[in-house]
Protein backbone atom coordinates (compact mmCIF):
# COMPACT_ATOMS: atom_id res chain seq x y z
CA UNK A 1 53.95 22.71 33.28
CA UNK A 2 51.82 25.88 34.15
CA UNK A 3 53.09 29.26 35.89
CA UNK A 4 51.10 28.28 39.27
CA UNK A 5 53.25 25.09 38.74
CA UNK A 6 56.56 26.82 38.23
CA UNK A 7 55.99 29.16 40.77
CA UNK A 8 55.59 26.36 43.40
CA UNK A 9 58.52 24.35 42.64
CA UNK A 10 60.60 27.59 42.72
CA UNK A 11 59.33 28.94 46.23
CA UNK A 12 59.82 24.99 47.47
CA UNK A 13 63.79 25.21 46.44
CA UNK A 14 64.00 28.66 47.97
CA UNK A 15 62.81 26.93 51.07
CA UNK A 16 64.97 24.21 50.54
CA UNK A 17 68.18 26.62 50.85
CA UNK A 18 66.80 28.86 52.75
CA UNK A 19 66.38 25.86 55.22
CA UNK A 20 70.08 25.11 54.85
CA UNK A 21 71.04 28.70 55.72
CA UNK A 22 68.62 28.21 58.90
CA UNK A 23 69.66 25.11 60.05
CA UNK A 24 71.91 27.03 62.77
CA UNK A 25 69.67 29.14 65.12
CA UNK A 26 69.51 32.78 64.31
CA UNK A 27 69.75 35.21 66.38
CA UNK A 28 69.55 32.57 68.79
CA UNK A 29 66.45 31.56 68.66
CA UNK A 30 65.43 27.60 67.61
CA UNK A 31 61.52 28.55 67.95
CA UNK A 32 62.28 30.52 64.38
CA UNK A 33 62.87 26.99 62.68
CA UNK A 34 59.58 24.73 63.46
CA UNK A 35 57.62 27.04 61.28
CA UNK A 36 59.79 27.12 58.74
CA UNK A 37 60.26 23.19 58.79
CA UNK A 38 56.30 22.96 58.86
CA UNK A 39 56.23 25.10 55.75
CA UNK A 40 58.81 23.07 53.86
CA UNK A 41 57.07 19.94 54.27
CA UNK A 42 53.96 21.00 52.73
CA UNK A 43 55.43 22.70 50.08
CA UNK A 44 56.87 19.32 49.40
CA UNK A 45 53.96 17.40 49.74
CA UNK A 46 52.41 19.66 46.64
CA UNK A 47 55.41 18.81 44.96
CA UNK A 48 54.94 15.28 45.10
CA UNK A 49 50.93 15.73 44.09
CA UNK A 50 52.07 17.91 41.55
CA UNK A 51 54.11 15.12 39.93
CA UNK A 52 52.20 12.34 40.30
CA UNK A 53 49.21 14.00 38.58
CA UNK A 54 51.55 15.46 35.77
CA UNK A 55 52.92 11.42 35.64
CA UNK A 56 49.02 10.61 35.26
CA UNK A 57 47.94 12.91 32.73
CA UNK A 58 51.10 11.72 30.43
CA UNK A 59 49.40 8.33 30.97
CA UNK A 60 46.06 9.65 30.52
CA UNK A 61 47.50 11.11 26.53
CA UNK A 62 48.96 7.93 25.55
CA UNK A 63 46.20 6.03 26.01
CA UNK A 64 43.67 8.51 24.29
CA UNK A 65 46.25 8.87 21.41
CA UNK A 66 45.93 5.36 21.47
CA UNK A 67 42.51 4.70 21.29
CA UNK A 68 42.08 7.31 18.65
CA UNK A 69 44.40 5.56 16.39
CA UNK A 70 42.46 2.42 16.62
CA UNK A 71 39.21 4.40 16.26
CA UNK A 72 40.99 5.81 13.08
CA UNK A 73 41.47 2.46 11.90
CA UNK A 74 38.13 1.09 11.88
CA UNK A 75 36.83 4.27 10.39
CA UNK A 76 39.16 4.19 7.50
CA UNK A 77 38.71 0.11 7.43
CA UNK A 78 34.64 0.83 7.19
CA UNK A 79 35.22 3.27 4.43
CA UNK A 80 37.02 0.76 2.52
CA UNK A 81 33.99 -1.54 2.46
CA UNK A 82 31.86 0.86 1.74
CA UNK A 83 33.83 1.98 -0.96
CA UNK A 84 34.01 -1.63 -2.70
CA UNK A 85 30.79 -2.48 -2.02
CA UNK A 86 29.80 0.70 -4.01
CA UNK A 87 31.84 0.19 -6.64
CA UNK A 88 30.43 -3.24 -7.38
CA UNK A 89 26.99 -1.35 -6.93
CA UNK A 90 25.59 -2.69 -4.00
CA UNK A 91 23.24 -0.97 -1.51
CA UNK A 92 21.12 -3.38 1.32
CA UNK A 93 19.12 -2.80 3.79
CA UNK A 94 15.32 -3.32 4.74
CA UNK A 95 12.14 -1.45 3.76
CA UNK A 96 8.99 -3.86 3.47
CA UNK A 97 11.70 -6.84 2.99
CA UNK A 98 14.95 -7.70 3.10
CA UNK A 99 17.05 -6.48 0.28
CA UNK A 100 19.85 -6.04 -2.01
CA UNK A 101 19.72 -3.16 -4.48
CA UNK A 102 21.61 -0.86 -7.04
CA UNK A 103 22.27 2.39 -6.40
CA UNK A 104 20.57 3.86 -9.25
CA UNK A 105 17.52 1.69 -8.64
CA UNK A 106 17.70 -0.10 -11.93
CA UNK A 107 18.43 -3.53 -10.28
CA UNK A 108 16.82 -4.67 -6.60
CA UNK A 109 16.03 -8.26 -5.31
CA UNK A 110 13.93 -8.53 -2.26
CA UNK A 111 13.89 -12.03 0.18
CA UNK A 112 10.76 -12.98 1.89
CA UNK A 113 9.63 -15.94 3.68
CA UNK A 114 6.75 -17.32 5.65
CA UNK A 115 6.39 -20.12 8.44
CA UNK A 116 3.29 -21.52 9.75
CA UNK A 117 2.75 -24.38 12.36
CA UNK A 118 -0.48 -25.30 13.44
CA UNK A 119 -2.64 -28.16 15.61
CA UNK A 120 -5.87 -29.19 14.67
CA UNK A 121 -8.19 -31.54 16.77
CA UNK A 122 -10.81 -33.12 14.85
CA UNK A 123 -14.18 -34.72 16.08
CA UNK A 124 -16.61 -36.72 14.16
CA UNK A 125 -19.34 -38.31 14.55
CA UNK A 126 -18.86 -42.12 15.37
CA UNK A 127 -17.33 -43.50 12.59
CA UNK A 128 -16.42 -47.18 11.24
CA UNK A 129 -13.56 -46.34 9.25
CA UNK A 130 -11.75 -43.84 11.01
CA UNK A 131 -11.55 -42.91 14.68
CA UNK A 132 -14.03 -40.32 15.51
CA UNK A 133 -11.47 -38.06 17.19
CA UNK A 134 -7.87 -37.49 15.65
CA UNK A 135 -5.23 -34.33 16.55
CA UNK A 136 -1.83 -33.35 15.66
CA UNK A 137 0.34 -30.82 14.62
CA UNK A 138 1.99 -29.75 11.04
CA UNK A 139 4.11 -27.15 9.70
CA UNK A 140 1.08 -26.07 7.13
CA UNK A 141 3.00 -23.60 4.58
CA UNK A 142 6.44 -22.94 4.63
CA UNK A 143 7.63 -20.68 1.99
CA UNK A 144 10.37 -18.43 0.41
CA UNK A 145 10.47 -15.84 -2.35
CA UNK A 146 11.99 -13.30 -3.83
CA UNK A 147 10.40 -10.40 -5.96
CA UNK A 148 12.53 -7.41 -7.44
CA UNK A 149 13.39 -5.64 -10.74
CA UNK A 150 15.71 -5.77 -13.32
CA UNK A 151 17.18 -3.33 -16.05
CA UNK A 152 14.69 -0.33 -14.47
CA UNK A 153 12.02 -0.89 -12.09
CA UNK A 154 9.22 -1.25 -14.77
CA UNK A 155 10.56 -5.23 -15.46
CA UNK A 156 9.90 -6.81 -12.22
CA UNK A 157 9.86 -9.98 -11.37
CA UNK A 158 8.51 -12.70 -8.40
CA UNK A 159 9.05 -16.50 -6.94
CA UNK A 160 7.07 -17.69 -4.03
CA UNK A 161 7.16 -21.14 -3.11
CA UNK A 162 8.20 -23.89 -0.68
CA UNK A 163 6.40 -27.10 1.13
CA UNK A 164 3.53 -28.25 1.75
CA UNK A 165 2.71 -29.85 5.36
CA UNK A 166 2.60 -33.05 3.26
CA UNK A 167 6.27 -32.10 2.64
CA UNK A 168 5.82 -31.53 -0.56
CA UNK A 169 7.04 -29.11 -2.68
CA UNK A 170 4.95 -26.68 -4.03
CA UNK A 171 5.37 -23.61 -6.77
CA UNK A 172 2.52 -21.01 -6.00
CA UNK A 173 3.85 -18.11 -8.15
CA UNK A 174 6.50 -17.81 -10.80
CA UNK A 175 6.11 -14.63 -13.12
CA UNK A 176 7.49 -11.65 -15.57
CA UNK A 177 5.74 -8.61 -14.84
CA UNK A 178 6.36 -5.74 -17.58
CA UNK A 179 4.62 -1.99 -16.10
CA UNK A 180 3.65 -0.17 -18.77
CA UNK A 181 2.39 2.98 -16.67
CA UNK A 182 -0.76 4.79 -16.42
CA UNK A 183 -1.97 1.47 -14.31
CA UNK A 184 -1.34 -0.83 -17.11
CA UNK A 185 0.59 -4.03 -15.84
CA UNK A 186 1.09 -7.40 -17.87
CA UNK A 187 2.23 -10.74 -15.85
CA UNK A 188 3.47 -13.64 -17.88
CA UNK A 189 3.94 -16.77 -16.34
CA UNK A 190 2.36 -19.30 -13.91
CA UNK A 191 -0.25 -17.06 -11.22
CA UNK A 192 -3.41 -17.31 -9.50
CA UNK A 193 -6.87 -17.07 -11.49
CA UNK A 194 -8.39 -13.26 -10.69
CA UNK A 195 -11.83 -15.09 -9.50
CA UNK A 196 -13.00 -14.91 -5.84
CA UNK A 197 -11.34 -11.87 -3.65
CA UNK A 198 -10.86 -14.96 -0.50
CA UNK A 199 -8.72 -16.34 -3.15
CA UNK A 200 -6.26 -13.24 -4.61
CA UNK A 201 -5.73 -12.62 -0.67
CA UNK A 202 -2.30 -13.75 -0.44
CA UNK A 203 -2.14 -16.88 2.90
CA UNK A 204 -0.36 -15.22 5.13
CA UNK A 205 -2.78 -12.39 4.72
CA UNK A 206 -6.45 -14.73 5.76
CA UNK A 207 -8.42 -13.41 8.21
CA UNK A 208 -9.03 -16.89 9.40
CA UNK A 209 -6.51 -19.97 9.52
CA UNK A 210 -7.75 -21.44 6.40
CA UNK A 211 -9.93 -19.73 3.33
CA UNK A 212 -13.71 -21.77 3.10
CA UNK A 213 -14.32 -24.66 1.61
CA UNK A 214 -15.92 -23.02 -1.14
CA UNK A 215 -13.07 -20.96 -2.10
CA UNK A 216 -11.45 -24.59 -2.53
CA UNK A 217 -14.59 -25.20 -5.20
CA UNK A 218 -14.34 -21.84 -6.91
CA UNK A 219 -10.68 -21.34 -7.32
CA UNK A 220 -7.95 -21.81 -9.65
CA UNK A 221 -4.71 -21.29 -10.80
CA UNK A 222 -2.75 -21.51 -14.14
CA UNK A 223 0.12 -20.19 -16.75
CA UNK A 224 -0.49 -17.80 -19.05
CA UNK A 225 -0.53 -14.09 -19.59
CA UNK A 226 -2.91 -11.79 -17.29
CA UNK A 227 -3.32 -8.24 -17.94
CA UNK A 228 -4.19 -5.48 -14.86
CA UNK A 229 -5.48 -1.94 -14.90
CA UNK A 230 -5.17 -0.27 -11.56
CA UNK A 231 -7.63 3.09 -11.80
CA UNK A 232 -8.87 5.37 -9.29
CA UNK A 233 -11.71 4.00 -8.35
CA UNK A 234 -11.70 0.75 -11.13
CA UNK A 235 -9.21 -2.33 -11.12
CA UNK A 236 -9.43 -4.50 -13.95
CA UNK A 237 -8.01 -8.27 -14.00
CA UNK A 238 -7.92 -10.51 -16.95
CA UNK A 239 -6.11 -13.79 -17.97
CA UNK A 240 -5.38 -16.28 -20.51
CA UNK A 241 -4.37 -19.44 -19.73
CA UNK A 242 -4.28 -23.22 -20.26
CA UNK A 243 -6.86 -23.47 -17.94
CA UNK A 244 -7.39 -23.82 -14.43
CA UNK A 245 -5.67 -26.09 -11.91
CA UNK A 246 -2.67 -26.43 -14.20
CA UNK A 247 -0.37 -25.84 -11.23
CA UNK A 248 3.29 -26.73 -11.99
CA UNK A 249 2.41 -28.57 -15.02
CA UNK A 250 3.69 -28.85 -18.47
CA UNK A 251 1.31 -27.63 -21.83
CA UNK A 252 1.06 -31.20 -22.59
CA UNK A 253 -0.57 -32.14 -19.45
CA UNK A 254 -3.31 -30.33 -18.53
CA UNK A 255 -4.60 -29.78 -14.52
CA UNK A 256 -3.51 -31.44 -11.49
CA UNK A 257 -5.48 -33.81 -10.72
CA UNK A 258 -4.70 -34.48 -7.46
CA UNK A 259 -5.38 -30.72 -6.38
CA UNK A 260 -8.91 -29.23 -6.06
CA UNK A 261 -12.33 -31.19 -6.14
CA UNK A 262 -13.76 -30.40 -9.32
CA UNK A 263 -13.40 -32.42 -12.07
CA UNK A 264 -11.28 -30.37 -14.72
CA UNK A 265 -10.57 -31.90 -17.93
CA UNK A 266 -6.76 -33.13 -18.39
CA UNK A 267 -6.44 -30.69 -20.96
CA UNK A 268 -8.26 -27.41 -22.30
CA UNK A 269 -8.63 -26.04 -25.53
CA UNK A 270 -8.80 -22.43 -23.85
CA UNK A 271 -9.53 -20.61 -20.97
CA UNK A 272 -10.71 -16.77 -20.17
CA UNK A 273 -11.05 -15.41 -16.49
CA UNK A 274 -12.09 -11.64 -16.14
CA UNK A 275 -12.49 -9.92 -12.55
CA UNK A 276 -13.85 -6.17 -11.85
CA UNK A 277 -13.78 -3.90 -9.15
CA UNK A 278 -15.23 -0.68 -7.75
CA UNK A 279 -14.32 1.19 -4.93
CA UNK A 280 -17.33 3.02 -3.90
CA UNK A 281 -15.36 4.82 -0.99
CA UNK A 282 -12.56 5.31 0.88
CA UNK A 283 -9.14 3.99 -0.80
CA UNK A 284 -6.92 0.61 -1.99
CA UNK A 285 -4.17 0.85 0.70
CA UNK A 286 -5.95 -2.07 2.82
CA UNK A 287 -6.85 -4.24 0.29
CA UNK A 288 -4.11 -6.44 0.78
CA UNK A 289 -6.11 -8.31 3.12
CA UNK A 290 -9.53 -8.92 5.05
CA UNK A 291 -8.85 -6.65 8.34
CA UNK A 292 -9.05 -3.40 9.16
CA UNK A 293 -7.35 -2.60 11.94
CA UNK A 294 -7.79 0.33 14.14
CA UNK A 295 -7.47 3.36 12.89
CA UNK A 296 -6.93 2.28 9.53
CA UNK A 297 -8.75 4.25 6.62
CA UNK A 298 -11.90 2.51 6.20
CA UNK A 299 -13.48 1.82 2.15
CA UNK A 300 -16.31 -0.15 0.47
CA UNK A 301 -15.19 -2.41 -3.02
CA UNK A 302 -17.71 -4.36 -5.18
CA UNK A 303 -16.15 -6.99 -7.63
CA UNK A 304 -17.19 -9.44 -9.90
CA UNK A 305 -15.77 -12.52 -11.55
CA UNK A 306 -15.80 -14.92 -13.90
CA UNK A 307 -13.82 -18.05 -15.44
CA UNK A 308 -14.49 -19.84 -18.63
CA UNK A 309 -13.04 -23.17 -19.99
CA UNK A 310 -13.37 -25.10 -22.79
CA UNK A 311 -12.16 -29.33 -22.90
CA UNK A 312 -9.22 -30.15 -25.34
CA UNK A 313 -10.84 -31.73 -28.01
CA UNK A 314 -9.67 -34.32 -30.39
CA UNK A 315 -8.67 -36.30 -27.02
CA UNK A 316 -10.25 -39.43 -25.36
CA UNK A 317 -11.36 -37.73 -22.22
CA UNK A 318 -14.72 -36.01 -22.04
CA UNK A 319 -14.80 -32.20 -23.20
CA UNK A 320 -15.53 -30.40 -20.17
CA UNK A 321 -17.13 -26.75 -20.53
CA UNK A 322 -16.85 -24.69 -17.44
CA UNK A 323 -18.17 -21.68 -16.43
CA UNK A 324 -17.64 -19.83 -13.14
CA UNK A 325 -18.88 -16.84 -11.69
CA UNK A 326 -18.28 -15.05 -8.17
CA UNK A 327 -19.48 -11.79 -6.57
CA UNK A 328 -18.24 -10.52 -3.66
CA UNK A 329 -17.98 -6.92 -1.66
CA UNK A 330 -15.89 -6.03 1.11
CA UNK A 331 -16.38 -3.38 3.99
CA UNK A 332 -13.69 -1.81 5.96
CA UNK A 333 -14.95 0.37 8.81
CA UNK A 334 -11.14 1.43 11.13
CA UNK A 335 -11.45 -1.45 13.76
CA UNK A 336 -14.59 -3.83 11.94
CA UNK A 337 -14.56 -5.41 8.30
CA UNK A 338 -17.00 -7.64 6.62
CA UNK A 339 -16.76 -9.49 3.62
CA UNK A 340 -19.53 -11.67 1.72
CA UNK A 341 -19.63 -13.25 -1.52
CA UNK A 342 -21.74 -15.64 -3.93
CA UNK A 343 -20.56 -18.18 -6.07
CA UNK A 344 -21.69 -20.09 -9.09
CA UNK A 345 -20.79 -23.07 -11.72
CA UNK A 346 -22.08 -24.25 -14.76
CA UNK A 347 -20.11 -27.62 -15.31
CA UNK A 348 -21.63 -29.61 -18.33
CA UNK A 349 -19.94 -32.71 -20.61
CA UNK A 350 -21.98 -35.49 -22.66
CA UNK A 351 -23.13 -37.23 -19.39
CA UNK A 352 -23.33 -34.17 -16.59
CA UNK A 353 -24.90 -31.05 -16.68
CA UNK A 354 -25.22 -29.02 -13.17
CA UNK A 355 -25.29 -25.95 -11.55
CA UNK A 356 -23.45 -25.86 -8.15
CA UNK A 357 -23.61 -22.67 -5.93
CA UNK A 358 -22.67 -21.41 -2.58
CA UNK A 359 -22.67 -18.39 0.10
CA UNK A 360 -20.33 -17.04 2.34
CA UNK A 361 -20.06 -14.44 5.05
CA UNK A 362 -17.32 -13.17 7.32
CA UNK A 363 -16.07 -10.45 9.42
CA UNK A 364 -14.23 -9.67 12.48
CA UNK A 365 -14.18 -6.35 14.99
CA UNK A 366 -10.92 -5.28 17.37
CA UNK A 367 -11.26 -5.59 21.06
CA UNK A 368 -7.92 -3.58 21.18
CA UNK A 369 -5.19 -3.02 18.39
CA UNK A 370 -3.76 -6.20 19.18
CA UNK A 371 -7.08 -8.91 19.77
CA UNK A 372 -9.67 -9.49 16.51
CA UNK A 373 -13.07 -11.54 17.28
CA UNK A 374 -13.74 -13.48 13.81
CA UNK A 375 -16.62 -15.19 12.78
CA UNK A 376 -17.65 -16.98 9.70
CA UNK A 377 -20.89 -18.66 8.29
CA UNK A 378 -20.99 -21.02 4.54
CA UNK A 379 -23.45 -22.49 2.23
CA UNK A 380 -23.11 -24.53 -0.39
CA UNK A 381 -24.78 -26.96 -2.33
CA UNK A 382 -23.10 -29.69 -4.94
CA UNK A 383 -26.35 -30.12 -7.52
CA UNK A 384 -26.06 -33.85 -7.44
CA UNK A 385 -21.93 -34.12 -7.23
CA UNK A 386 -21.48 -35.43 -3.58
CA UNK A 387 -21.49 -39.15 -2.61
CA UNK A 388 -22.32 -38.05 0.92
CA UNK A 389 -24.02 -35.14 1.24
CA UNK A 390 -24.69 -32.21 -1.56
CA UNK A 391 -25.46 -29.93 1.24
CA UNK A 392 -22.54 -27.87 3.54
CA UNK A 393 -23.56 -25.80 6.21
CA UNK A 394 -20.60 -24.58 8.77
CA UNK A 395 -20.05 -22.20 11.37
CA UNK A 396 -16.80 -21.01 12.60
CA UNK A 397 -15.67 -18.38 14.82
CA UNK A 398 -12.46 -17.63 16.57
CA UNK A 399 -9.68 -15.12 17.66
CA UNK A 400 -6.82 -13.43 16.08
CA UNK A 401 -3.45 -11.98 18.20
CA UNK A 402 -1.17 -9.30 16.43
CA UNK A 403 2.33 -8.68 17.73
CA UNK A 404 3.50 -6.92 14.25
CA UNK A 405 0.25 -7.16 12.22
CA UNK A 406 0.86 -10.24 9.51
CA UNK A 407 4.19 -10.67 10.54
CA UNK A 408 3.88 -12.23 13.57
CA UNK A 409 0.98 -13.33 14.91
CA UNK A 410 -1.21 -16.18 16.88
CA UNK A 411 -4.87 -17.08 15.31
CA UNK A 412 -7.53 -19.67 17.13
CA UNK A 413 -10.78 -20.70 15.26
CA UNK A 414 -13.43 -23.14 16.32
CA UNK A 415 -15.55 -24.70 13.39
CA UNK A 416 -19.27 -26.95 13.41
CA UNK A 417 -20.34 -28.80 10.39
CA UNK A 418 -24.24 -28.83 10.66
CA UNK A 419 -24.30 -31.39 7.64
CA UNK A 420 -21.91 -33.97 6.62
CA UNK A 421 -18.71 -32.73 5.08
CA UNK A 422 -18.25 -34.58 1.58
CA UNK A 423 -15.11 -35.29 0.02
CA UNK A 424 -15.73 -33.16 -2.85
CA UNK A 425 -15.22 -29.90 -1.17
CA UNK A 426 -11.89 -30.67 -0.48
CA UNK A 427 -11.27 -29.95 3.40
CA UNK A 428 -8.52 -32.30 4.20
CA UNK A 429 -6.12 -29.25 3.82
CA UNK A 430 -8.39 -27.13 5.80
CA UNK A 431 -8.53 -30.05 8.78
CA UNK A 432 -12.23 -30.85 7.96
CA UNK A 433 -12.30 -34.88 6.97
CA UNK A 434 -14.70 -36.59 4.95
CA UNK A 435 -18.39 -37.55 6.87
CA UNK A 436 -19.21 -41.20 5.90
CA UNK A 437 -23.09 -41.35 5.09
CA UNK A 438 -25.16 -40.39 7.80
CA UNK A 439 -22.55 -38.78 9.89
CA UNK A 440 -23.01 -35.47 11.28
CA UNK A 441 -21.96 -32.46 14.02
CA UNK A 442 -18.31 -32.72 12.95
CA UNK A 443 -16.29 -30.03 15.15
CA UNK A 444 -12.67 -28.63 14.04
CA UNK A 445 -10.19 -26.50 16.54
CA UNK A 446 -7.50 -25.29 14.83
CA UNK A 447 -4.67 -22.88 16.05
CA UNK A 448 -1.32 -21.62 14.29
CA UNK A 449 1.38 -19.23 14.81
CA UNK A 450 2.67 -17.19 11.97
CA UNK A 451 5.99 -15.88 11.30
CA UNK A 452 6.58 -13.13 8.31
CA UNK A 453 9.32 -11.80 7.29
């Protein structure tokens, strides 16, 4: 209690007796008391504030005493996790991805995942088989993977695969990657061919909902060992492998059969794919994929490609020698990108020899930083391979909306098929469905939501 405090209570107790000592008239006189008494009672009514708020601070510490000790006791609680999760050596957290990591950085696993649902109305021209117009919707990729290190950061490591809208389950990328420095970087394992730039483009990365139909010609993927150098202004991609199309497949094998349109042999003696390329200007941060978003450091690359694969022989199926050959370039102005590319095959056995080619064009410009116009035109032409039509022409344009760039966002593309589609180029996949002879004008509206993460 404070001197102002003490010196209350004592002048209130003088009163007190005092008033005892006055409670017979003095002098006479009772007009001496009512004062007095009018005094004493408000000296006692600050007594009685006085109290209660000493009564209500005592309160007041107790409870902060208490809720410090239970403050104390999470702190020290929290400590103690962090203290035995670092002495098992365990840091996570989320840069790019999701992760769980050493302290020292020698060991680090990363967790990514992808979802993508989509509709797709399809119109034909009037058919006898199938109905002329069909719709629905499918989950068209969902995947999970993990990439990381282990030992020191220059052994690294990634997994990426899931299902199919089929349901089925599907193994895109399974690898050993050993960095040697000074841009040298060796994958062993099962990876995509380095051919067509539309094609390294990771999925969730496509400017459009689905890569062309002739990517689906001119693509491949296998197991083997590829070898990268990443310059300043050169990247270099090469691969052997047991040939392309040998997804998820054991040595004895050969290609899937049941995956991509052209006719690879069962089983290759060899195969060689080399890629190049130059960036004239500008740098490699957006390479990762096909826009260029506002703002975004603009550049201009030039690559090349090429694929070469040789039958098994010795075996009762047909030696098939391919060669394949793309070129492609890619512009990236902050806010507009454009991309074209050429593509060639040489496919030859004892009964076939043909050349098949094709064309492509796309690009897309930003309304906003959120809305993307897209539009894309392809050409190609089969040399003799289609049962329906050798030629395809289509059109497609469309609209892309970004909430968090890739990782979340809604894309819309409307497609026209001036010639029939054949079955060799593979569009089921893409929603385009196989033109019976004579049909033409086919139309595809696709739309899909993506989810990153």
């Amino acid at each position: 209690m404070g001197e102002h405090r003490r010196a209350v209570l004592a002048a209130a107790t003088w009163c007190v007796v005092g008033a005892g000592f006055a409670a017979e008239p003095v002098c006479g006189s009772e007009a001496m008391d009512a004062p007095l008494r009018q005094r004493l009672q408000r000296l006692e009514a600050q007594v009685e504030v006085l109290r209660a708020e000493t009564d209500g601070r005592r309160w007041l510490t107790e409870r902060r005493a208490e809720e410090i000790r239970a403050l104390t006791r999470d702190v020290l609680a929290d400590a103690d996790r962090r203290r035995c999760l670092a002495d098992r050596g365990l840091t996570a957290g989320r840069d790019r991805f999701f992760f769980i990591a050493s302290p020292d950085g020698n060991f680090k696993l990363n967790f990514l995942g992808m979802v993508q649902t989509r509709f797709v109305l399809s119109i034909q021209d009037d058919g006898t088989v199938e109905d002329s117009t069909r719709s629905g919707f499918e989950n068209s990729r969902t995947r999970f993977g993990v990439l990381g290190h282990v030992g020191d950061p220059s052994w690294k490591f990634g997994v990426w695969g899931g299902w199919l809208s089929s349901g089925r389950s599907w193994l895109v990328e399974s690898w050993i990657r050993k960095d040697f420095g000074n841009g040298w970087v060796f994958d062993f394992g099962h990876f995509k061919l380095p051919t067509s730039h539309e094609w390294i483009i990771k999925e969730f990365h496509q400017q459009f909902i689905e890569r062309s139909l002739l990517n689906a010609r001119w693509t491949g993927a296998g197991k083997g060992i590829r070898a990268c150098y990443n310059g300043e202004r050169i990247h270099v991609l090469t691969a052997v492998t047991d040939g392309a199309m040998t997804w998820n497949r054991p040595w004895t094998t050969g290609p899937d059969s049941t995956f991509g349109p052209l006719p690879w042999q069962m089983s290759s003696e060899f195969a060689l794919t080399g890629r190049v390329e130059w960036l004239l200007n500008g740098s490699w941060t957006s390479r990762y994929d096909f826009e260029s978003f506002p703002g975004d450091e603009g550049n201009i690359v030039l690559g090349a490609a090429a694929h070469y694969q040789v039958g098994e022989y010795g075996t009762a199926d047909d030696e098939n020698d391919v060669v394949q050959w793309v070129v492609d370039a890619t512009g990236e102005f902050g806010g507009g990108s454009v991309f074209v590319a050429g593509f060639g095959t040489h496919f030859e056995n004892s009964t076939v020899d043909r050349d098949e080619w094709g064309l492509l064009a796309q690009g897309g410009v930003f309304l906003d930083e959120h809305w993307e116009l897209i539009g894309r035109l392809e050409y190609g032409d089969l040399d003799g391979a289609g049962s329906v039509s050798d030629d395809l022409l289509l059109l497609t344009v469309g609209v892309n909306r970004f909430w968090n760039r890739h990782g979340l966002k809604w894309m819309a593309d409307l497609g026209y098929a001036f010639e029939p589609v054949d079955a060799a180029w593979g569009g089921a996949g893409a929603g385009w469905r196989a033109d019976e002879a004579g049909g033409e004008g086919q139309i595809v509206l696709r739309t899909q939501l993506q989810l990153l993460f």
